[in-house]
C-alpha atoms as a PDB file:
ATOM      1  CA  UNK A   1      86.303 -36.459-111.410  1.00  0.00           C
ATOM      2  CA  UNK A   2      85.116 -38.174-114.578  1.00  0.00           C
ATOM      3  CA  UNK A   3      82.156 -40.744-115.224  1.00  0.00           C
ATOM      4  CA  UNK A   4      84.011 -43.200-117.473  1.00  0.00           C
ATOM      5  CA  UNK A   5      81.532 -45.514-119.755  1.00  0.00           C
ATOM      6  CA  UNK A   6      82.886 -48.244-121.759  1.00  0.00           C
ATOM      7  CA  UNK A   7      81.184 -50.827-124.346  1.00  0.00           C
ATOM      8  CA  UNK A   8      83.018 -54.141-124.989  1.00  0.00           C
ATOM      9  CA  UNK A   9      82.537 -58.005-125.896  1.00  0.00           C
ATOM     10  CA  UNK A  10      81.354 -59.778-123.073  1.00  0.00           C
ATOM     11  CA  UNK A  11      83.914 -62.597-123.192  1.00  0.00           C
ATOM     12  CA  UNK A  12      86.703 -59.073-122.839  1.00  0.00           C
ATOM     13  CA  UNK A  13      85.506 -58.721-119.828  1.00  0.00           C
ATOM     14  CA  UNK A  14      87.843 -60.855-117.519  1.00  0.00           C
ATOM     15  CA  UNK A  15      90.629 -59.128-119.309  1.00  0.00           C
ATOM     16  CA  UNK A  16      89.661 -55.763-119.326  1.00  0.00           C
ATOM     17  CA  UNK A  17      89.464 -56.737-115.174  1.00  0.00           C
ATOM     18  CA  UNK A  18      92.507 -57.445-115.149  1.00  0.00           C
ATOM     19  CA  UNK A  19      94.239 -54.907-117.188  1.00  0.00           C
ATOM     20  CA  UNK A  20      92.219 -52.689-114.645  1.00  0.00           C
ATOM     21  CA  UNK A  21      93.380 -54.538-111.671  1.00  0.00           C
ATOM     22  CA  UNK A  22      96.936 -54.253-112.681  1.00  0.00           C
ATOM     23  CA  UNK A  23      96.366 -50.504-112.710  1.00  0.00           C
ATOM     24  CA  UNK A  24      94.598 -50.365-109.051  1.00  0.00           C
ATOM     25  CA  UNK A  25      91.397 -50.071-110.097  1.00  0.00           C
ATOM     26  CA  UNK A  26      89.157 -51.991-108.424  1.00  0.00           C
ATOM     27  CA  UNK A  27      85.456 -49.923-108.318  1.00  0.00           C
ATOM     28  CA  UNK A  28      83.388 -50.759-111.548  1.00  0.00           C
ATOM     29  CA  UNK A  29      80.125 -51.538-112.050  1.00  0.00           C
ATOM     30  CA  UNK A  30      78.997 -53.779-114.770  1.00  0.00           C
ATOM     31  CA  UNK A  31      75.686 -54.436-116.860  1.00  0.00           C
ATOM     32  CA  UNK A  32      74.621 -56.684-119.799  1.00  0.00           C
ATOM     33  CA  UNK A  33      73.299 -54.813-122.600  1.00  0.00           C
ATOM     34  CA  UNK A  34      72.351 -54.739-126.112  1.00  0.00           C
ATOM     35  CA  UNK A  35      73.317 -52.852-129.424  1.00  0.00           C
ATOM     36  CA  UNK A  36      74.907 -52.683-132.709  1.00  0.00           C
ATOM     37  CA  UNK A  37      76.994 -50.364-134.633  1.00  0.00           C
ATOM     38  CA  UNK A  38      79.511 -50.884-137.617  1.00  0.00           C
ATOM     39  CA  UNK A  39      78.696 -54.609-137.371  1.00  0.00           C
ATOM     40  CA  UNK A  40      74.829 -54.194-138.025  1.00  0.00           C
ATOM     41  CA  UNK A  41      74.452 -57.716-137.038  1.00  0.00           C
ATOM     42  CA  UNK A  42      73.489 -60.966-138.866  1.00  0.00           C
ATOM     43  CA  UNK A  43      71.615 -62.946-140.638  1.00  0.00           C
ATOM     44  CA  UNK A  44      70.406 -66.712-138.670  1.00  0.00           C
ATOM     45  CA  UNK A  45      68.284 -69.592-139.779  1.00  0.00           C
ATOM     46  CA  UNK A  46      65.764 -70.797-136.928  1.00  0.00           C
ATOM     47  CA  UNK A  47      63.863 -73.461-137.385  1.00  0.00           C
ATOM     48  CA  UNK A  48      63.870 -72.738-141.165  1.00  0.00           C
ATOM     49  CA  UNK A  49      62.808 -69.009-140.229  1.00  0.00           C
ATOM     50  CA  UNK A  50      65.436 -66.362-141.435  1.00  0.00           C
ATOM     51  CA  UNK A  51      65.741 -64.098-138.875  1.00  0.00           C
ATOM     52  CA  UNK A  52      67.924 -60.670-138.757  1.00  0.00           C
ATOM     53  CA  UNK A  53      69.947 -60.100-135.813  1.00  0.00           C
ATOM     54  CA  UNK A  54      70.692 -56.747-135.495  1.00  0.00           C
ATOM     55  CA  UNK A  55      71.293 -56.036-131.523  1.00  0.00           C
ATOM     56  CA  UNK A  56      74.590 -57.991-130.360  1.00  0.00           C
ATOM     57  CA  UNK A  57      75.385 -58.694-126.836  1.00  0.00           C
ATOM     58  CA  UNK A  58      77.906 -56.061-125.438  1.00  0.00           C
ATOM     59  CA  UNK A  59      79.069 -55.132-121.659  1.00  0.00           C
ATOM     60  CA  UNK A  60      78.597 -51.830-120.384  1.00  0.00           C
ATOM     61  CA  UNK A  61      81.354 -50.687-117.321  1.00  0.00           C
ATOM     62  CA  UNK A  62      80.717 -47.409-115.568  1.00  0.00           C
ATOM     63  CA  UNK A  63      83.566 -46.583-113.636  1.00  0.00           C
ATOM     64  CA  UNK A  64      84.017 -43.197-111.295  1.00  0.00           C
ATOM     65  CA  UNK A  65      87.685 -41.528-111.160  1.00  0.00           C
ATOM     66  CA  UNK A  66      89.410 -39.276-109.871  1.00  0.00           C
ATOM     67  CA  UNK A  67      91.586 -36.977-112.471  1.00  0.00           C
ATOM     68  CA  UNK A  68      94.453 -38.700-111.987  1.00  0.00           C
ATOM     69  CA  UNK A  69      93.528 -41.978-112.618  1.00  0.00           C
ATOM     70  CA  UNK A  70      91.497 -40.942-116.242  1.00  0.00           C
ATOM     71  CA  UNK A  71      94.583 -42.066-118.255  1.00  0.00           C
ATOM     72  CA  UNK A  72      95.720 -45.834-116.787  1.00  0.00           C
ATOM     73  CA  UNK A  73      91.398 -46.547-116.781  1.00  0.00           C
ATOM     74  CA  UNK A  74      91.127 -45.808-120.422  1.00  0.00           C
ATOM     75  CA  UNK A  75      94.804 -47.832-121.207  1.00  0.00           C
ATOM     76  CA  UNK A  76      93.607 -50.573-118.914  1.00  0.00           C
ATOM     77  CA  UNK A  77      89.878 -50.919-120.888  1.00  0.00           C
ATOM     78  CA  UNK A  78      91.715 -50.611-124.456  1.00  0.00           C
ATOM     79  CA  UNK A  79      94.459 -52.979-123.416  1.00  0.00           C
ATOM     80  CA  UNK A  80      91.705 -55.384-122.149  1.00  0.00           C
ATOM     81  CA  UNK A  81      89.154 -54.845-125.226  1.00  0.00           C
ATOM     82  CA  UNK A  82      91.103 -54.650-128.014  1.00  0.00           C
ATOM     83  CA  UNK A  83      91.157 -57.347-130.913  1.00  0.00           C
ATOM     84  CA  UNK A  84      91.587 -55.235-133.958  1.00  0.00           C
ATOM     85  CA  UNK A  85      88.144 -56.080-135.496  1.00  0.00           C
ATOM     86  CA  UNK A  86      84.984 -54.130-135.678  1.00  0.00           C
ATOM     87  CA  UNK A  87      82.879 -54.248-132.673  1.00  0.00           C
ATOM     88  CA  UNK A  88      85.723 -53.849-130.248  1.00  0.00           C
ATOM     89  CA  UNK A  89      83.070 -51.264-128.539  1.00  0.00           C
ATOM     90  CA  UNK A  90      83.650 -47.397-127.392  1.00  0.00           C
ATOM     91  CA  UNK A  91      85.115 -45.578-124.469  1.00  0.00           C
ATOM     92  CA  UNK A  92      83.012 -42.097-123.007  1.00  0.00           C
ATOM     93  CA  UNK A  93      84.205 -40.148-121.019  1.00  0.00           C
ATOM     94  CA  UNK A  94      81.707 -37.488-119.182  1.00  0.00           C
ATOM     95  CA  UNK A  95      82.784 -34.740-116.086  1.00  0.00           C
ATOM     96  CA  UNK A  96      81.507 -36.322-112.763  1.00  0.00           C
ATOM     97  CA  UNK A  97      79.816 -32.734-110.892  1.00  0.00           C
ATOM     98  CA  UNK A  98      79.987 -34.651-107.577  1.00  0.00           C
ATOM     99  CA  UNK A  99      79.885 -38.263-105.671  1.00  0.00           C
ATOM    100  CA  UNK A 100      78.362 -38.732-102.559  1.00  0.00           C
ATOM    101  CA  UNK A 101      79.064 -41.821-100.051  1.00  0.00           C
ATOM    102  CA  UNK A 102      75.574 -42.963 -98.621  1.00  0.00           C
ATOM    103  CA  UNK A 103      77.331 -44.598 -95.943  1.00  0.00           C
ATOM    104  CA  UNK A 104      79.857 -41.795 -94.738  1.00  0.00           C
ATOM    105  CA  UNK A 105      78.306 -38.614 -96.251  1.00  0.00           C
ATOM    106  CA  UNK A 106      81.453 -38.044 -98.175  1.00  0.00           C
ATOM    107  CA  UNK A 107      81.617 -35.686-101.123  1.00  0.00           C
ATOM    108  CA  UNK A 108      84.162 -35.204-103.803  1.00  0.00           C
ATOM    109  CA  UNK A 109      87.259 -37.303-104.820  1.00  0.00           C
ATOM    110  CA  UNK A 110      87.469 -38.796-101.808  1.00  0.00           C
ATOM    111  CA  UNK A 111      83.849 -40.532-101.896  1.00  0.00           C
ATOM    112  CA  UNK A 112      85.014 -42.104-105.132  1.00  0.00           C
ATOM    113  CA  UNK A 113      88.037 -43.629-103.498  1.00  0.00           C
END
């Protein structure tokens, strides 16, 4: 089982869904967040103020697999993401010890679905 963690543009998200969704997977949880990297961010006028920009908006997924589904999850997320500029995000990729489902007290693989 592996804890998948990806970082993308927020308007990559509906494809990234998709790309997923053509692979049969369907379980992802997704959160707003803020960062930078190569792009360091920008420079804005407000009001006449100049103001530095430095944490862009990005997506974070989190999405639980089994082994066997590692490789189409990461295709599926690159396929989605991808634009060939900087800021296209990152994939991680971290061992899962164990998943537990509240509902049904499963454990393993087969609590992730």
């Amino acid at each position: 089982m592996k804890l998948i963690i990806a970082y993308i543009q927020p308007e990559k998200l509906n494809a990234v869904k998709k790309a997923l969704y053509e692979r049969e997977i369907f379980k992802v949880s997704v959160t707003n967040s803020l960062g930078c990297g190569q792009q360091k961010g920008f420079h804005e006028t407000y009001r006449g103020a100049d103001i530095e920009v430095n944490l862009l908006k990005k997506v974070r997924l989190e999405i639980a697999v089994n082994d066997e589904y590692v490789d189409p999850t990461i295709e599926g997320i690159v396929e989605g993401a991808r634009t060939g500029k900087i800021g296209d995000g990152k994939i991680f990729i971290q061992n899962l010890e164990e998943c537990i489902r509240i509902r049904t007290g499963e454990t393993g693989g087969v609590a992730i679905g």
